[in-house]
PDB file of N, CA and C in Angstrom:
ATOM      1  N   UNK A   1      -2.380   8.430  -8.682  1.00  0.00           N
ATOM      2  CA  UNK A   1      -2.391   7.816  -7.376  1.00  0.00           C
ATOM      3  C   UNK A   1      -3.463   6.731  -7.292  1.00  0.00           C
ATOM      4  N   UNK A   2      -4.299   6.738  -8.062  1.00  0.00           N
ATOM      5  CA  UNK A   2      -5.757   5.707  -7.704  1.00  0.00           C
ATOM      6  C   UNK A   2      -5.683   4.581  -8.575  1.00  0.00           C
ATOM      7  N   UNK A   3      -4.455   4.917  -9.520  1.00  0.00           N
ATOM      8  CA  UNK A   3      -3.962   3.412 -10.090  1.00  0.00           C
ATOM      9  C   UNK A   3      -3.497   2.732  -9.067  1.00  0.00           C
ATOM     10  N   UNK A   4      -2.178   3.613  -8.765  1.00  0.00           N
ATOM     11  CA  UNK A   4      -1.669   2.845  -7.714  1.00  0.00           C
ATOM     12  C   UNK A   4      -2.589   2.212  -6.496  1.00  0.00           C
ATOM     13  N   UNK A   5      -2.981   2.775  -5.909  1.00  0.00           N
ATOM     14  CA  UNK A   5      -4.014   2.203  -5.280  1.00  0.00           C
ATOM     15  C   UNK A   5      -5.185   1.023  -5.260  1.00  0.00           C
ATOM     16  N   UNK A   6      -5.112   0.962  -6.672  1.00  0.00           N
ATOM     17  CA  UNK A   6      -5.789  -0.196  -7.245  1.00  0.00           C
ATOM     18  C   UNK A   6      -5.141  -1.466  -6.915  1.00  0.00           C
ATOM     19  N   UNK A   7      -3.951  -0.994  -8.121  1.00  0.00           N
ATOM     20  CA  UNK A   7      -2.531  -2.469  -8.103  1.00  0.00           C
ATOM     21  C   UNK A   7      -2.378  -2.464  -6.729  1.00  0.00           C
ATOM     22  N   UNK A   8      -1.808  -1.524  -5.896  1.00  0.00           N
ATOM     23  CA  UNK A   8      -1.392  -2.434  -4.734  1.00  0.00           C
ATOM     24  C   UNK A   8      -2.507  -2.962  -3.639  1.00  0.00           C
ATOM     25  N   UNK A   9      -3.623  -2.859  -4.143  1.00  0.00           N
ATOM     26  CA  UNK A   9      -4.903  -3.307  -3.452  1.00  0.00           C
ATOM     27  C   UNK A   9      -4.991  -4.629  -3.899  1.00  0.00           C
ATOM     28  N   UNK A  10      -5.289  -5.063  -5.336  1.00  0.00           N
ATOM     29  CA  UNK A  10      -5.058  -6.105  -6.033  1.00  0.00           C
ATOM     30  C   UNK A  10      -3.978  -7.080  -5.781  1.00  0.00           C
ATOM     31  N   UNK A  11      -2.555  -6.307  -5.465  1.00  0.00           N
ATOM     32  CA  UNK A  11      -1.050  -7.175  -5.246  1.00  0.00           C
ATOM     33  C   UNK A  11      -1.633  -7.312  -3.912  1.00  0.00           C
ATOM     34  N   UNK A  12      -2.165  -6.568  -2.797  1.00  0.00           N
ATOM     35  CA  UNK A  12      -1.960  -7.605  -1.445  1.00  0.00           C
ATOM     36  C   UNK A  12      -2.663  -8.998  -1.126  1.00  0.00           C
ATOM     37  N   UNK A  13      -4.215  -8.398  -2.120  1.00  0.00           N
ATOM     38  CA  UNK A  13      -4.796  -9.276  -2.131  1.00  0.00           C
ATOM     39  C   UNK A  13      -4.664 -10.869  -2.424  1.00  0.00           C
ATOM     40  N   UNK A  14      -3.479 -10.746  -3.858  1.00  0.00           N
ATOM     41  CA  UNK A  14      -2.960 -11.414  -4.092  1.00  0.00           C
ATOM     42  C   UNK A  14      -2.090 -12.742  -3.152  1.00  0.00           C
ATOM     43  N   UNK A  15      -1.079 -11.525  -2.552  1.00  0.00           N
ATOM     44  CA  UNK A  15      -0.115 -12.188  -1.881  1.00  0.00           C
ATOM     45  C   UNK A  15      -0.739 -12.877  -0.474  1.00  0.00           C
ATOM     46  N   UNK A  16      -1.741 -12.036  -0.054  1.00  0.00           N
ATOM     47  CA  UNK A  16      -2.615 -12.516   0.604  1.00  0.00           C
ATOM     48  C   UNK A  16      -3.525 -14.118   1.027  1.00  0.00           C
ATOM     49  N   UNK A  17      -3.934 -14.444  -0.406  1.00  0.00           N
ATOM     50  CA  UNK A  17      -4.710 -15.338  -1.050  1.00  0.00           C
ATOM     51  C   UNK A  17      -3.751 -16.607  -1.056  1.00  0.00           C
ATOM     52  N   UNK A  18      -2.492 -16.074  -1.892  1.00  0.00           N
ATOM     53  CA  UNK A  18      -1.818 -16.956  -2.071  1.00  0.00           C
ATOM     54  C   UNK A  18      -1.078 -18.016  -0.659  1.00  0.00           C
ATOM     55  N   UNK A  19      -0.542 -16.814   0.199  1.00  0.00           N
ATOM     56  CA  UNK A  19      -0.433 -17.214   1.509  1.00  0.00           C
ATOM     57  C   UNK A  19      -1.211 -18.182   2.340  1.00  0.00           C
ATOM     58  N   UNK A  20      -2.364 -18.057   2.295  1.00  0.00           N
ATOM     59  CA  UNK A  20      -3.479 -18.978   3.157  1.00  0.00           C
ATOM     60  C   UNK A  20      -3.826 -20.464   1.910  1.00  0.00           C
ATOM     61  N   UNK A  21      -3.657 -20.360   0.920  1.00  0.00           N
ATOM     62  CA  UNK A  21      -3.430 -21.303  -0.156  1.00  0.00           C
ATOM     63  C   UNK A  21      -2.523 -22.567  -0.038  1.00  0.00           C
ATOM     64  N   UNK A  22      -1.203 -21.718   0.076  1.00  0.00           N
ATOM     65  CA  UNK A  22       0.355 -22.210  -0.068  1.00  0.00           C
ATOM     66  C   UNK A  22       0.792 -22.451   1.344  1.00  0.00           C
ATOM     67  N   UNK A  23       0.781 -21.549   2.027  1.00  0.00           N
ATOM     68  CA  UNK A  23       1.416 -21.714   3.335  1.00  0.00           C
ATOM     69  C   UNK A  23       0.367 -22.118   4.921  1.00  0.00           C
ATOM     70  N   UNK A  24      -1.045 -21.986   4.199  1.00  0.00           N
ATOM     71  CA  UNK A  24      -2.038 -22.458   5.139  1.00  0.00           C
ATOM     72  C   UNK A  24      -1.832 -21.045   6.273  1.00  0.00           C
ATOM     73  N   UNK A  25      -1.778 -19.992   6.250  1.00  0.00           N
ATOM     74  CA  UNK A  25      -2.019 -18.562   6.838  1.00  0.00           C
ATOM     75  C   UNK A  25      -3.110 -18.609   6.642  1.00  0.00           C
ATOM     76  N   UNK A  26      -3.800 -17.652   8.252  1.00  0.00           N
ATOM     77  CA  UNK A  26      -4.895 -17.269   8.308  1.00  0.00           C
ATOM     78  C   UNK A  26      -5.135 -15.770   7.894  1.00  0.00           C
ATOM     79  N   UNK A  27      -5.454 -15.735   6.825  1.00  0.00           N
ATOM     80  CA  UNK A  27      -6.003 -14.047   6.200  1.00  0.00           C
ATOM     81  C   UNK A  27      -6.620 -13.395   7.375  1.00  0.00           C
ATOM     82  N   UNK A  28      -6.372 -11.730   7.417  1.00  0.00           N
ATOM     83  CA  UNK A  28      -6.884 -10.779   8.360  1.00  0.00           C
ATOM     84  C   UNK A  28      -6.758  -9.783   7.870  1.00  0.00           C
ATOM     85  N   UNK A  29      -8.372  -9.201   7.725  1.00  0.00           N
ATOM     86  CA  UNK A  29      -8.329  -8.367   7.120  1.00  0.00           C
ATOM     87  C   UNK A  29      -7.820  -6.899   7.526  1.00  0.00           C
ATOM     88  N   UNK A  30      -7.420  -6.928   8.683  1.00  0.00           N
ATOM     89  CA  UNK A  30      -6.969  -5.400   9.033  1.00  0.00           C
ATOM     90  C   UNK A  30      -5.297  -5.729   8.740  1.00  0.00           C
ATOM     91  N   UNK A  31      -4.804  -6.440   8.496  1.00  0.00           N
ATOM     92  CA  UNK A  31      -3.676  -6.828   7.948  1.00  0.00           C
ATOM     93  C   UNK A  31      -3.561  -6.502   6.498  1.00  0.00           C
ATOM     94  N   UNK A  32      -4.210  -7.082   5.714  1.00  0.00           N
ATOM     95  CA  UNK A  32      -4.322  -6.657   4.477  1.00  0.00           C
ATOM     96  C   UNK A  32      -4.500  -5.075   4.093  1.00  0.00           C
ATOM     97  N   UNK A  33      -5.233  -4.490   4.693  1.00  0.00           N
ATOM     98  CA  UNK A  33      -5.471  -3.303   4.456  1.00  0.00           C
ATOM     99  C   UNK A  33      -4.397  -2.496   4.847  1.00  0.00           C
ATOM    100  N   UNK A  34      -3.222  -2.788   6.301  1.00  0.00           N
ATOM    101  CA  UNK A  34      -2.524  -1.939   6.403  1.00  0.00           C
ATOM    102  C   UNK A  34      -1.099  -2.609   5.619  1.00  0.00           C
ATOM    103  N   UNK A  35      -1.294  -3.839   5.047  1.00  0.00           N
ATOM    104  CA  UNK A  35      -0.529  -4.035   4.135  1.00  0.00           C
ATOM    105  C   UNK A  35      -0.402  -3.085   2.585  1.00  0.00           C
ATOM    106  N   UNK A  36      -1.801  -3.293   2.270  1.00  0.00           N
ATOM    107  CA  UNK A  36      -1.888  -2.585   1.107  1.00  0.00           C
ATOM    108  C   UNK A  36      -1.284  -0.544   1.490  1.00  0.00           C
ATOM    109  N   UNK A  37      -1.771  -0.167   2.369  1.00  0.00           N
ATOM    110  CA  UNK A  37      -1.583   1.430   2.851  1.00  0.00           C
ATOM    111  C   UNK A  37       0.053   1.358   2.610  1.00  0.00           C
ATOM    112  N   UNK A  38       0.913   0.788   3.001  1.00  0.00           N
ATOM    113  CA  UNK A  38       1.966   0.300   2.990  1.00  0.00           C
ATOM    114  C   UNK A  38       2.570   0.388   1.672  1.00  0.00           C
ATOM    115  N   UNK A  39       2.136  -0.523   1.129  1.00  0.00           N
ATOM    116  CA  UNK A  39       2.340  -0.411  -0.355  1.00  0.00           C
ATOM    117  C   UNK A  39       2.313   0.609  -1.274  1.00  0.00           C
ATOM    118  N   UNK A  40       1.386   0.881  -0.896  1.00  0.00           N
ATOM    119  CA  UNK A  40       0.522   1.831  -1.847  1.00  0.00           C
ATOM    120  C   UNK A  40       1.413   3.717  -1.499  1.00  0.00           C
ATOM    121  N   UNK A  41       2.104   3.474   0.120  1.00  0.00           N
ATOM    122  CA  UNK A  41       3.088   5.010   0.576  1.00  0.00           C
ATOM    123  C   UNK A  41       4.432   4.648  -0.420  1.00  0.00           C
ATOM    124  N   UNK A  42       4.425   3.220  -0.236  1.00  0.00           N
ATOM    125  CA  UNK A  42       6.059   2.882  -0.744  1.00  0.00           C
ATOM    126  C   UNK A  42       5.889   3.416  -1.919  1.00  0.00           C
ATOM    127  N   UNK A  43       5.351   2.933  -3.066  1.00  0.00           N
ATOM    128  CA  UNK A  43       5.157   3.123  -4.356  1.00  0.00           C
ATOM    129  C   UNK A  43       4.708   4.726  -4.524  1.00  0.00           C
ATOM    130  N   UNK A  44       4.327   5.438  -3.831  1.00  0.00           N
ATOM    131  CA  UNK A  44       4.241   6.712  -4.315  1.00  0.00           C
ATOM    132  C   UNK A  44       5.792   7.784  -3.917  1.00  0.00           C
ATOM    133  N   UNK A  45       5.930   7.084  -2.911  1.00  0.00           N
ATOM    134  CA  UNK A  45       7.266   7.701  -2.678  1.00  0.00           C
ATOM    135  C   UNK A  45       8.660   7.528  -3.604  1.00  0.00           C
ATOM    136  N   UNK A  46       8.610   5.716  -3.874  1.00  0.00           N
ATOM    137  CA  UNK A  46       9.617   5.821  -5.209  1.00  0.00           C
ATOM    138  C   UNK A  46       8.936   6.646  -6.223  1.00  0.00           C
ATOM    139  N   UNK A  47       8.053   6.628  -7.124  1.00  0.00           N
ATOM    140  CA  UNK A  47       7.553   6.532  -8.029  1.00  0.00           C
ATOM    141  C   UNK A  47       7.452   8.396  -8.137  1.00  0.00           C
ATOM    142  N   UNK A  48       7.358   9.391  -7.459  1.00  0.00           N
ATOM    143  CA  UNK A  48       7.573  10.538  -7.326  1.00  0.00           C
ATOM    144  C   UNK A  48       8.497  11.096  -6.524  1.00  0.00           C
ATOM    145  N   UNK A  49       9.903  10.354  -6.431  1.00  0.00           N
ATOM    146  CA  UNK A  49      10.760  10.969  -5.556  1.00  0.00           C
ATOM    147  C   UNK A  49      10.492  11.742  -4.544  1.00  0.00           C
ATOM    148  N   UNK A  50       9.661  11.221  -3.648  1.00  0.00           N
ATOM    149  CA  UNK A  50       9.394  12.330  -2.290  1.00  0.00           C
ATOM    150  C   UNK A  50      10.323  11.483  -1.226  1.00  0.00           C
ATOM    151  N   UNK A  51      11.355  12.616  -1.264  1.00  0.00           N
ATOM    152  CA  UNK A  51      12.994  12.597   0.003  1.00  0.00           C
ATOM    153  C   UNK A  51      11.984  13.408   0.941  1.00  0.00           C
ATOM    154  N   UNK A  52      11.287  14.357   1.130  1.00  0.00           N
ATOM    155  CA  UNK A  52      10.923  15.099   2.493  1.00  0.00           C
ATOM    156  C   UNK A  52      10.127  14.290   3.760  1.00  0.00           C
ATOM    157  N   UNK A  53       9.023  13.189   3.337  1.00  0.00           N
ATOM    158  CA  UNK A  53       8.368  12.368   4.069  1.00  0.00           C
ATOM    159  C   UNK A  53       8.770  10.947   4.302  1.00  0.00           C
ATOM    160  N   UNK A  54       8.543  10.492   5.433  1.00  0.00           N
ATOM    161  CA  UNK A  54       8.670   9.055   5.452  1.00  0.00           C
ATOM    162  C   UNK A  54       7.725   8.228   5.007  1.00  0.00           C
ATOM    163  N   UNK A  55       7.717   7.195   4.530  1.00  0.00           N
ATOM    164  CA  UNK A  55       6.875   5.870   4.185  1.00  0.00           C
ATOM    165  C   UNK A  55       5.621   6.349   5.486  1.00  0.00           C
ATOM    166  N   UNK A  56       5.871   6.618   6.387  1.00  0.00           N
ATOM    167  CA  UNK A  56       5.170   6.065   7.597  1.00  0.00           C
ATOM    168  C   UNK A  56       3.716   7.578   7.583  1.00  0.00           C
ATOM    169  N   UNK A  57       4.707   8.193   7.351  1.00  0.00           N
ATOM    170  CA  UNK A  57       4.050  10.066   6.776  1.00  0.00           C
ATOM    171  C   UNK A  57       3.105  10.555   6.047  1.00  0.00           C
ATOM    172  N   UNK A  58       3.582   9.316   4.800  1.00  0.00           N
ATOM    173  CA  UNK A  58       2.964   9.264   3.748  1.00  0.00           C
ATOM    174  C   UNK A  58       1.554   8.211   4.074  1.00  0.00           C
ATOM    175  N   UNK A  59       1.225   7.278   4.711  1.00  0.00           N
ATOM    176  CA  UNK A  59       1.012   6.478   5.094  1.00  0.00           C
ATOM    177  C   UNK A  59      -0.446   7.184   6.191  1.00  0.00           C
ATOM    178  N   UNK A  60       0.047   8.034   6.850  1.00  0.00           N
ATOM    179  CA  UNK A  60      -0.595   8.197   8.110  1.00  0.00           C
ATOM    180  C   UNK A  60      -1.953   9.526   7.009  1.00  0.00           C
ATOM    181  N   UNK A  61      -1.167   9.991   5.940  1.00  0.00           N
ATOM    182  CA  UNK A  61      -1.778  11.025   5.402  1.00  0.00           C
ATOM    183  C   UNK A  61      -2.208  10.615   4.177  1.00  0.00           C
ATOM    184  N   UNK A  62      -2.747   9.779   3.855  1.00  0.00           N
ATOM    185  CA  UNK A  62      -2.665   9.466   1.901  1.00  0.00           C
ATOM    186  C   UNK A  62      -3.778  10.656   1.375  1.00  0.00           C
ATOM    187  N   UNK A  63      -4.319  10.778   1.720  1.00  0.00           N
ATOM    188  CA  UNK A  63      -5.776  12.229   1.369  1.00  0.00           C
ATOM    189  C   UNK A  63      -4.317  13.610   1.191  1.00  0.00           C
ATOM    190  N   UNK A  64      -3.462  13.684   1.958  1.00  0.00           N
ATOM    191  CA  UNK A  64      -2.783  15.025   1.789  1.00  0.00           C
ATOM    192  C   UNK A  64      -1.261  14.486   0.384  1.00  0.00           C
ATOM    193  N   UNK A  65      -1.428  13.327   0.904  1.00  0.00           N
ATOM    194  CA  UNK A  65       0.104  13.029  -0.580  1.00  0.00           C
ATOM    195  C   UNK A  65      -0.764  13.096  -1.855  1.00  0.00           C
ATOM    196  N   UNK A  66      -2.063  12.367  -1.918  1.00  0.00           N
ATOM    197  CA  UNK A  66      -2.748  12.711  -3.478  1.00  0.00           C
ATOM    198  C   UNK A  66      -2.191  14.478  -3.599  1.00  0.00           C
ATOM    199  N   UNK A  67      -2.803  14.975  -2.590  1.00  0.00           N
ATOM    200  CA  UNK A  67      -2.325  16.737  -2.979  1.00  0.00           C
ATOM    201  C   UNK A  67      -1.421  16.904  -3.339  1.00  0.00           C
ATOM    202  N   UNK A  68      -0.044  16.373  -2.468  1.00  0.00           N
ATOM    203  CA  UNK A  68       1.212  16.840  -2.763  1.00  0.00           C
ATOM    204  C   UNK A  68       1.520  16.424  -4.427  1.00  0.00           C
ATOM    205  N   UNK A  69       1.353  15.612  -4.702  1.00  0.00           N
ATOM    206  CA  UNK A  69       2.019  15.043  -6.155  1.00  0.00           C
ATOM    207  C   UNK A  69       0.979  15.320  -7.176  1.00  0.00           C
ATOM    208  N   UNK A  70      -0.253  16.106  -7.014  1.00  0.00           N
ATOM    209  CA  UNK A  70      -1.035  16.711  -8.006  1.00  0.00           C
ATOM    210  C   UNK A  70      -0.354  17.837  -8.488  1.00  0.00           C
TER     211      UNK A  70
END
């Protein structure tokens, strides 16, 4: 899980950066962060087939999904 967490910390940042670069967007950081949380539910949910929770579930709890998929 704390890979993931890395990469999709790194990927928002990214897309982030690139945005205010390319498209002249103003970066915000409470955006980014619930971008990355986002990311970071999506990818654990494909990535360990969890059908019982939603993105949003997973999201609201990341301290209890590390548990679940340990």
């Amino acid at each position: 899980m704390w890979e993931c967490c890395f990469y999709a910390t790194l990927w928002s940042i990214l897309i982030t950066r690139n945005d205010a670069i390319f498209n002249n967007k103003v970066a915000d950081r409470n955006q980014v962060v619930e971008l990355t949380k986002t990311r970071v539910a999506l990818w654990i949910k494909a990535r360990f087939d969890i059908k019982v929770y939603t993105v949003e579930d997973i999201k609201r709890n990341l301290d209890g999904a590390r548990r679940l998929i340990i």
